[in-house]
Protein backbone atom coordinates (compact mmCIF):
# COMPACT_ATOMS: atom_id res chain seq x y z
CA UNK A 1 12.02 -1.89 -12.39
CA UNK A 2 10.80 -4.54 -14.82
CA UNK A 3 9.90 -7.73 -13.78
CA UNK A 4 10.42 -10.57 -16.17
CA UNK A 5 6.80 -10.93 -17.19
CA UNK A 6 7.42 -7.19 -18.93
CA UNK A 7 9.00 -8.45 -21.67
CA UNK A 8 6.41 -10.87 -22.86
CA UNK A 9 3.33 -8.27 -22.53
CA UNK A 10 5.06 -5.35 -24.40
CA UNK A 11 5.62 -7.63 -27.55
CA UNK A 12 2.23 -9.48 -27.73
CA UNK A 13 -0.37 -7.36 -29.42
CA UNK A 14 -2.50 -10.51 -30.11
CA UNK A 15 -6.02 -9.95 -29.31
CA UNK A 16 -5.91 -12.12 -26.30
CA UNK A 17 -3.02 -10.49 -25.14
CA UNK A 18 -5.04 -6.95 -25.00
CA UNK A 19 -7.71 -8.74 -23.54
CA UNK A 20 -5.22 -9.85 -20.83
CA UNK A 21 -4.03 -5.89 -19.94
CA UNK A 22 -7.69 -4.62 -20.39
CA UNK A 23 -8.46 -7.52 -17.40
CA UNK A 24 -5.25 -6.01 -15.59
CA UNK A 25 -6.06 -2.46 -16.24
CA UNK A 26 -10.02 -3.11 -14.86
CA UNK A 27 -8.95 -5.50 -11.53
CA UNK A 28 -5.94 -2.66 -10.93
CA UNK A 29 -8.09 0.20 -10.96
CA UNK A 30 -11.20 -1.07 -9.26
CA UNK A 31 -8.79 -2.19 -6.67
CA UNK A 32 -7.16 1.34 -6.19
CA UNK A 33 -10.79 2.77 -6.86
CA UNK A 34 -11.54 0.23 -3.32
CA UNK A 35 -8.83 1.57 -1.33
CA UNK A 36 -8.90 5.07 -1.89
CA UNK A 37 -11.54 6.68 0.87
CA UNK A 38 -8.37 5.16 3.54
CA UNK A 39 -7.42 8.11 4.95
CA UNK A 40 -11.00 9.88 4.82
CA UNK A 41 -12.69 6.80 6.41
CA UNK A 42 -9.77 7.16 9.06
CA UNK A 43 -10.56 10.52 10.25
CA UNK A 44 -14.22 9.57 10.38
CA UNK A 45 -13.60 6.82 12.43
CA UNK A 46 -12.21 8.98 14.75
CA UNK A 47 -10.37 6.59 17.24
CA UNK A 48 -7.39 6.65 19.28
CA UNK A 49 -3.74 5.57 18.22
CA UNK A 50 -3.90 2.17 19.77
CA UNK A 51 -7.56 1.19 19.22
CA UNK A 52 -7.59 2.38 15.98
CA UNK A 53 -4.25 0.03 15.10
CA UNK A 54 -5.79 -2.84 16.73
CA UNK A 55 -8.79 -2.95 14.87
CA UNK A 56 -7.18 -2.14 11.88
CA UNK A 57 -5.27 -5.14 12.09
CA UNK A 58 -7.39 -7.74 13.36
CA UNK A 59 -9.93 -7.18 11.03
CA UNK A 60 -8.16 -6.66 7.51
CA UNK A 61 -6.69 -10.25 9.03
CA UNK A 62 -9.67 -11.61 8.79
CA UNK A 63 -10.64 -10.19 5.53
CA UNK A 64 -7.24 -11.05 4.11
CA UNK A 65 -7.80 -15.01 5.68
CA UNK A 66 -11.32 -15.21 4.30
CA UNK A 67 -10.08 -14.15 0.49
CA UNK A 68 -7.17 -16.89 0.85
CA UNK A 69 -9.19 -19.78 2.22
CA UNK A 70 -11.97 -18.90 -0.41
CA UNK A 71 -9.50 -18.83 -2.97
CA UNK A 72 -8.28 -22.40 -2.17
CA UNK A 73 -10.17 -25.43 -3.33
CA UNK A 74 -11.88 -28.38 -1.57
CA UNK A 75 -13.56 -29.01 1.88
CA UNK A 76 -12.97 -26.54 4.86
CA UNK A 77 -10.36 -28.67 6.20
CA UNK A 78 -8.39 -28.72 2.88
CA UNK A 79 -8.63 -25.04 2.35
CA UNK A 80 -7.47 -24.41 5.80
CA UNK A 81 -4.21 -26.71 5.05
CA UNK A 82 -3.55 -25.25 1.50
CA UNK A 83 -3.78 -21.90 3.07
CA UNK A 84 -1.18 -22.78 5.25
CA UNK A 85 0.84 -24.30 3.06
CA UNK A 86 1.16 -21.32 0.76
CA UNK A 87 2.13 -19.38 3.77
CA UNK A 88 5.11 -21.42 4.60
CA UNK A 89 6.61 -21.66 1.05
CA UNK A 90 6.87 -17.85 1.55
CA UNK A 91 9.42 -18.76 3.67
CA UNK A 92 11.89 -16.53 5.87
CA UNK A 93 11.19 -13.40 2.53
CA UNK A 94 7.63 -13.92 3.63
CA UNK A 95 8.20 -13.09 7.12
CA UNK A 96 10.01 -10.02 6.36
CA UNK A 97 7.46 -9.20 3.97
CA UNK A 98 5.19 -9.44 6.70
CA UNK A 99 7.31 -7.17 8.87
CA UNK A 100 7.69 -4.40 6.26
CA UNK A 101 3.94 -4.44 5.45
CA UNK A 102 3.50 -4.17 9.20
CA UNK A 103 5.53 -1.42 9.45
CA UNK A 104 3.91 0.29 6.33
CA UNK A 105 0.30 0.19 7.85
CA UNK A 106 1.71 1.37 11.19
CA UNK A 107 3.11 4.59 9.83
CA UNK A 108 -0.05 5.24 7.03
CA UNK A 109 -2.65 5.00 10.05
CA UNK A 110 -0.39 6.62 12.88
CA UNK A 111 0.22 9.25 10.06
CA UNK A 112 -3.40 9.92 9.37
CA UNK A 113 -3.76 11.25 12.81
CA UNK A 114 -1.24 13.65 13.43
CA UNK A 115 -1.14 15.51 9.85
CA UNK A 116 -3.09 15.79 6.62
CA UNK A 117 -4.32 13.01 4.62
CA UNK A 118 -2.99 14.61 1.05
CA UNK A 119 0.73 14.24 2.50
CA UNK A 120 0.32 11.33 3.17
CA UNK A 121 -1.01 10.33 0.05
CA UNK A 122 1.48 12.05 -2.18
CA UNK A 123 4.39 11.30 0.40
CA UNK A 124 3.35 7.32 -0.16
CA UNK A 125 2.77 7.71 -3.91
CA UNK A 126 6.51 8.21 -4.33
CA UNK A 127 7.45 4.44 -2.78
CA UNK A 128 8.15 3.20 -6.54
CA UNK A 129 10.71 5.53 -6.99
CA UNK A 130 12.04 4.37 -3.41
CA UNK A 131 12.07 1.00 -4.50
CA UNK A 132 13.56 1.81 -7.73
CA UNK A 133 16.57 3.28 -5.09
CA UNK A 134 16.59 0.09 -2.88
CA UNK A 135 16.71 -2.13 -6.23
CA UNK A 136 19.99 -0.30 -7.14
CA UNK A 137 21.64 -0.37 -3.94
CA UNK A 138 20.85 -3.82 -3.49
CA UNK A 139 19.75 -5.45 -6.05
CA UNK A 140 22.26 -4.32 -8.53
CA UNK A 141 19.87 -3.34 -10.85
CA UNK A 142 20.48 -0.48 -13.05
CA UNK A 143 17.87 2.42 -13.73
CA UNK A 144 17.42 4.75 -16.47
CA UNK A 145 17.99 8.42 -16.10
CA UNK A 146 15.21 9.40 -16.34
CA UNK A 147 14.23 7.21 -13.26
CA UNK A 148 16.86 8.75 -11.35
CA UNK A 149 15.69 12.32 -12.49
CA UNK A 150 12.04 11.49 -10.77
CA UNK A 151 13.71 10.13 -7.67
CA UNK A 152 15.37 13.51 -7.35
CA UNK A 153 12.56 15.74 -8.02
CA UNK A 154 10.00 13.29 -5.42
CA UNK A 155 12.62 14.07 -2.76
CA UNK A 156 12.60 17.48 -3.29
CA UNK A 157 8.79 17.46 -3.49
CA UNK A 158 8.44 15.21 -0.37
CA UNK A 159 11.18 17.50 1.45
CA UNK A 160 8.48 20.32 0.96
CA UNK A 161 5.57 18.09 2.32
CA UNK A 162 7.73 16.98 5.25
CA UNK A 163 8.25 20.63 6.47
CA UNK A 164 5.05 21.75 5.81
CA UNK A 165 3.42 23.21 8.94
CA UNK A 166 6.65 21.32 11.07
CA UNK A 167 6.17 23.90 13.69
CA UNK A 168 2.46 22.88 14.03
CA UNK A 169 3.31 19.32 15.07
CA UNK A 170 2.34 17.74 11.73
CA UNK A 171 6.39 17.15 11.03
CA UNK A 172 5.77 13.53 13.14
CA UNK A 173 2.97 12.62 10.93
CA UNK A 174 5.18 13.40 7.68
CA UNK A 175 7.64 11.49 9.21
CA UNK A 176 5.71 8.42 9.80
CA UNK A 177 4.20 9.06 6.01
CA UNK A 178 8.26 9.02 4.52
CA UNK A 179 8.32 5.66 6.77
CA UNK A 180 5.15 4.46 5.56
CA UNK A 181 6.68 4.63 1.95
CA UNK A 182 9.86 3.30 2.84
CA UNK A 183 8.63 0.08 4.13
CA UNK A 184 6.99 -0.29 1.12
CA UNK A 185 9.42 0.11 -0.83
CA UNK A 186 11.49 -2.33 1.03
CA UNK A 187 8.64 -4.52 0.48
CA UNK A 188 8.65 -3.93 -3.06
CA UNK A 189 12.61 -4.87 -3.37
CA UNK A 190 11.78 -7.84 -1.41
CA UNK A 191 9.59 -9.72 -3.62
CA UNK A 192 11.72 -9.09 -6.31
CA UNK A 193 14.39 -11.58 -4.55
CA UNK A 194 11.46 -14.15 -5.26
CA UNK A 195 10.42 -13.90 -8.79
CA UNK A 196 7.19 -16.21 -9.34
CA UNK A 197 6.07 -16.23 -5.46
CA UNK A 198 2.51 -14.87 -4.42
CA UNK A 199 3.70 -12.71 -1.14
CA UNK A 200 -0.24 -11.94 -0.73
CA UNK A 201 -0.78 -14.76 1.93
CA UNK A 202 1.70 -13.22 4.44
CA UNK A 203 -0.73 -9.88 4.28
CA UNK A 204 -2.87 -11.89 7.19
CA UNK A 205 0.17 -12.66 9.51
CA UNK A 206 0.71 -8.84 8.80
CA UNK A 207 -2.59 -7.86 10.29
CA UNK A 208 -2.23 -9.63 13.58
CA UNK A 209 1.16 -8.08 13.98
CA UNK A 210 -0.72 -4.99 13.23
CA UNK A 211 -3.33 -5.71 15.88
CA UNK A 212 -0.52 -7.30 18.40
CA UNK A 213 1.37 -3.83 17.90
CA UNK A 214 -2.56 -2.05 18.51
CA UNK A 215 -3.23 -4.48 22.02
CA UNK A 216 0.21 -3.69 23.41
CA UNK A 217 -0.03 0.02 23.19
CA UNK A 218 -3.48 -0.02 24.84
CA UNK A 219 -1.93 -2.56 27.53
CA UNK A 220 0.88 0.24 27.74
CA UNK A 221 -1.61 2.97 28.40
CA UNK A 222 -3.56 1.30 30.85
CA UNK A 223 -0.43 0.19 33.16
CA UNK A 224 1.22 3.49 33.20
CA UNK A 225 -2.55 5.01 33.17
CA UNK A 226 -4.30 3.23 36.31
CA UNK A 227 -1.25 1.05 38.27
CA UNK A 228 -3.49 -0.29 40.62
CA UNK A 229 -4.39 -3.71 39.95
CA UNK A 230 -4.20 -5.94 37.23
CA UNK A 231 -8.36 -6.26 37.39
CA UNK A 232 -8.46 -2.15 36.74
CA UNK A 233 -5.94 -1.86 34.56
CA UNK A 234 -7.59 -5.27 32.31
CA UNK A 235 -10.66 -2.75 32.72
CA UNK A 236 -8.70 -0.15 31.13
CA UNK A 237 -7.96 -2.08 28.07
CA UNK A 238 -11.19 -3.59 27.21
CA UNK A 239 -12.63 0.34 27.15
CA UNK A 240 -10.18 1.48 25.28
CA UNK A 241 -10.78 -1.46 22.59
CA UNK A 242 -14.68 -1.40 22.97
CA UNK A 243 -15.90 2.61 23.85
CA UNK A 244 -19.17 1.35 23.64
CA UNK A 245 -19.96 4.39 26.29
CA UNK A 246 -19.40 6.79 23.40
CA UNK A 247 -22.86 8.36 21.62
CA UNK A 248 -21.57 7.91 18.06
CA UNK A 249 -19.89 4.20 19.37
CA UNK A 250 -22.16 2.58 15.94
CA UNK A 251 -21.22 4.75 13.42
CA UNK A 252 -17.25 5.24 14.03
CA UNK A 253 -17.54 1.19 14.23
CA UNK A 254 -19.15 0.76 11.23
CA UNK A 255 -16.48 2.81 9.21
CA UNK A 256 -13.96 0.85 10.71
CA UNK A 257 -15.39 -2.41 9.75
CA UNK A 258 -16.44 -1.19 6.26
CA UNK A 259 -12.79 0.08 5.62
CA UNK A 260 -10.47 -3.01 7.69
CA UNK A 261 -12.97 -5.95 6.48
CA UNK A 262 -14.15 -5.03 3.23
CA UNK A 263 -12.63 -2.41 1.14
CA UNK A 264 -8.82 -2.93 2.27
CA UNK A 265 -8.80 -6.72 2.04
CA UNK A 266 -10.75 -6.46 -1.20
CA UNK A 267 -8.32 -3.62 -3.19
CA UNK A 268 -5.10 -4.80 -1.91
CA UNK A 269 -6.44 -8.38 -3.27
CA UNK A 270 -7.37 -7.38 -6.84
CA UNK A 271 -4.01 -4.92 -6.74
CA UNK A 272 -1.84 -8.25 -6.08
CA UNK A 273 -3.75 -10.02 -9.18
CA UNK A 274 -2.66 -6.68 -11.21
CA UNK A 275 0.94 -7.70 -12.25
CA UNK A 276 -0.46 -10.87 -13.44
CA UNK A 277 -1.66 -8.85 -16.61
CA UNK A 278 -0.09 -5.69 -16.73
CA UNK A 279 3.59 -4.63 -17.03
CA UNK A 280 4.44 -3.38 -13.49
CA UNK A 281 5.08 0.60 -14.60
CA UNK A 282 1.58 0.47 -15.63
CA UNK A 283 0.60 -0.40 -12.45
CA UNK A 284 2.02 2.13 -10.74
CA UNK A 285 0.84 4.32 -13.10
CA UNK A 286 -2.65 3.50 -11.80
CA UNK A 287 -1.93 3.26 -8.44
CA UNK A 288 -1.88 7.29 -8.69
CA UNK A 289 -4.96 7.24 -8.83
CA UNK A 290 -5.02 6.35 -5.31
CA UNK A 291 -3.45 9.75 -4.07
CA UNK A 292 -5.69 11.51 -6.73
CA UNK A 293 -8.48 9.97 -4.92
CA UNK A 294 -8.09 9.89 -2.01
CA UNK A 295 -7.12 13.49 -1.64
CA UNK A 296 -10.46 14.41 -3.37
CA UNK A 297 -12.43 12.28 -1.13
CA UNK A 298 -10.64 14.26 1.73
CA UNK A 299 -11.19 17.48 0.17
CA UNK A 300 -14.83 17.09 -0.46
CA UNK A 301 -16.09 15.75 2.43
CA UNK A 302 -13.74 17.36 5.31
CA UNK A 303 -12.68 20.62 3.04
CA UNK A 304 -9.15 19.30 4.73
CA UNK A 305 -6.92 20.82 1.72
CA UNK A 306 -3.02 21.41 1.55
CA UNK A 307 -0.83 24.29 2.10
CA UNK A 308 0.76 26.23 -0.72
CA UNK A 309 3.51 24.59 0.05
CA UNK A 310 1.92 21.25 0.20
CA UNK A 311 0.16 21.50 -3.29
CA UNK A 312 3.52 22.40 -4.69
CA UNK A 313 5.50 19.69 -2.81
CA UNK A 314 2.66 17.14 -3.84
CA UNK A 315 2.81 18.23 -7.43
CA UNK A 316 6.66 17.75 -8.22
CA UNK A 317 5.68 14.37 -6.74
CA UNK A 318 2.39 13.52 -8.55
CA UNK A 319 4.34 14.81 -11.74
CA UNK A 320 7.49 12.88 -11.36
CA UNK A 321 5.65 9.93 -10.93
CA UNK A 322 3.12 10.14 -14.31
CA UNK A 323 6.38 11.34 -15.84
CA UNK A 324 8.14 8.86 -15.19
CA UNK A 325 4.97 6.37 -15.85
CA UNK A 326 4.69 8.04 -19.38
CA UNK A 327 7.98 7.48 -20.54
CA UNK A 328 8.33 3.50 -19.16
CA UNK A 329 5.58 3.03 -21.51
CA UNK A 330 6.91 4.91 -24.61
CA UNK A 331 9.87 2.98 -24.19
CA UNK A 332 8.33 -0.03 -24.30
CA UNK A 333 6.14 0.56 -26.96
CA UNK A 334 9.13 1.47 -29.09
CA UNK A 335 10.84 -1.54 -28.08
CA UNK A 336 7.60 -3.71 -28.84
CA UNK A 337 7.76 -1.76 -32.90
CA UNK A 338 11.52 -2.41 -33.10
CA UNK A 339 11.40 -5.86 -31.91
CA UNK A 340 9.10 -7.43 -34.77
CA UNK A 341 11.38 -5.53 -37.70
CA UNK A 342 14.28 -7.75 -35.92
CA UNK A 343 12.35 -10.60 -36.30
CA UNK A 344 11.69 -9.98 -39.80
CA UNK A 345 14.84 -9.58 -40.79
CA UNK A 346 16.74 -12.31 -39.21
CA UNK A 347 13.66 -14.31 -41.37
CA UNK A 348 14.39 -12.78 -44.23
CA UNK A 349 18.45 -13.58 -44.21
């Protein structure tokens, strides 16, 4: 998957082009570097399904609204308009964009509670090959083979994650992971229908889906829970949203808020700005980092480590992917030698 800007940053090697990817590579990595306590900051938060996807939501909408209205110039009023202009020349792609992210940070946090944050990690580091998949079945877009070679060994390695421990009950939270990656690869193929667009805008209306989908399983609970009046089961709710009862009430807030407010809005923002600079293989490249990471982070403060099947499943993955990475950039590098030569000649006759 190349997007058209690919082209132009493989054959500039001026010095303000490298300057350019060296700003790419920094803002893409610092972003990934942002995001990648998720899962452990997750499992310390330590909150229930629909709690835990309402705040979620509601407050990396906020953090999302805050970066786009300080992003947009001139009074409050006139960032508040511009902000919501941008949003509606995403259009009808921008509300399925807004869907599929939806969907994506439904199964990552639902998947974080019922299995191990490394499979989820390596299960979601193999959504570019997904979307390399989706752009050929839909797109029309053709892929190398060697493209198709990684596709086949990541679903062989995610196969393994998937039935790792099924019979413990962590086969729903692969599950959820494989959807997780799914939607964003869909997400991925959909911005590609709209070359040139900024999708990031739609993120917000993403988190208050997020936190609608949160508020209506809690609502859910608490009618099928109490079913005694609407004044006990509105009771219900607000505990289940605020356990300010709970000892440790401070501190599992405070990891939500420093996750949903600060780091998520903050990395997925400096990820989006990524592309700008960087040829998109590169960026996926780095976004290993994230599963790297994160699994680490997991690792060294919950000693919360794979199976033997996991670590091999999550290699074959892992591999594929810098594999694949590896090769999309020796490619273009000899394209980038070969294309100057060309150039030379055609001067020369």
């Amino acid at each position: 998957m190349k997007p058209s800007t690919d082209s132009h940053l493989s054959r500039d090697h001026s010095p303000d082009a490298r300057a350019l990817q060296a700003r790419g590579v920094a803002l893409t990595a610092l972003g990934v570097l942002l995001i990648s306590p998720d899962a452990l900051l997750l499992r310390l938060a330590d909150v229930a399904d629909g709690p835990l996807v309402f705040w979620r939501g509601l407050l990396t909408a906020i953090g999302f609204a805050l970066i786009l209205l300080l992003t947009q110039r001139g009074g409050p009023g006139q960032r508040c308009a511009s902000a919501l202009a941008r949003m509606r020349g995403c259009g009808r792609t921008g509300l399925w964009v807004a869907l599929l992210f939806t969907g994506s940070t439904l199964g990552f946090v639902l998947a974080n509670q019922y299995t191990r944050a490394g499979n989820v990690l390596i299960i979601l580091a193999a959504s570019p090959l997904f979307a390399a998949l989706m752009s050929r079945l839909w797109l029309g877009e053709r892929q190398p083979r060697h493209v198709w070679g990684a596709i086949l060994v990541s679903l062989a390695g995610i196969t393994l994650l998937v039935m790792d421990e099924a019979g413990s009950g962590s086969l729903t939270g692969n599950l959820l992971a494989l959807g997780c990656s799914l939607s964003l690869a869909g997400n991925f193929t959909l911005c590609r229908t709209r070359p040139g667009l900024d999708m990031s805008p739609m993120l917000t209306l993403s988190g208050l889906l997020t936190a609608l989908c949160g508020l209506l399983a809690c609502i859910w609970l608490a009618v099928s829970g109490v079913g005694e009046g609407a004044a006990e089961g509105l009771e219900s709710v607000l505990t289940q949203l605020w356990p300010s009862h709970s000892d440790d009430f401070a501190r599992r807030a405070g990891w939500l808020v420093l996750l949903c407010l600060v780091l998520s809005p903050l990395g997925f923002t400096l990820i989006q700005r990524g592309p700008l600079y960087l040829p998109s293989a590169e960026v996926a490249l780095l976004m290993l980092l994230e599963s790297v990471f994160g699994i680490l982070w997991v690792w060294w403060v919950l000693d919360e480590s794979l199976t033997l099947r996991g670590w091999v499943g999550g290699a074959m993955v892992l591999g594929a992917m810098l594999i694949k990475s590896l090769i999309d950039r020796r490619l273009r590098h000899l394209q980038a030698t070969r294309t100057p030569s060309a150039d030379a000649s055609a001067g020369g006759n």
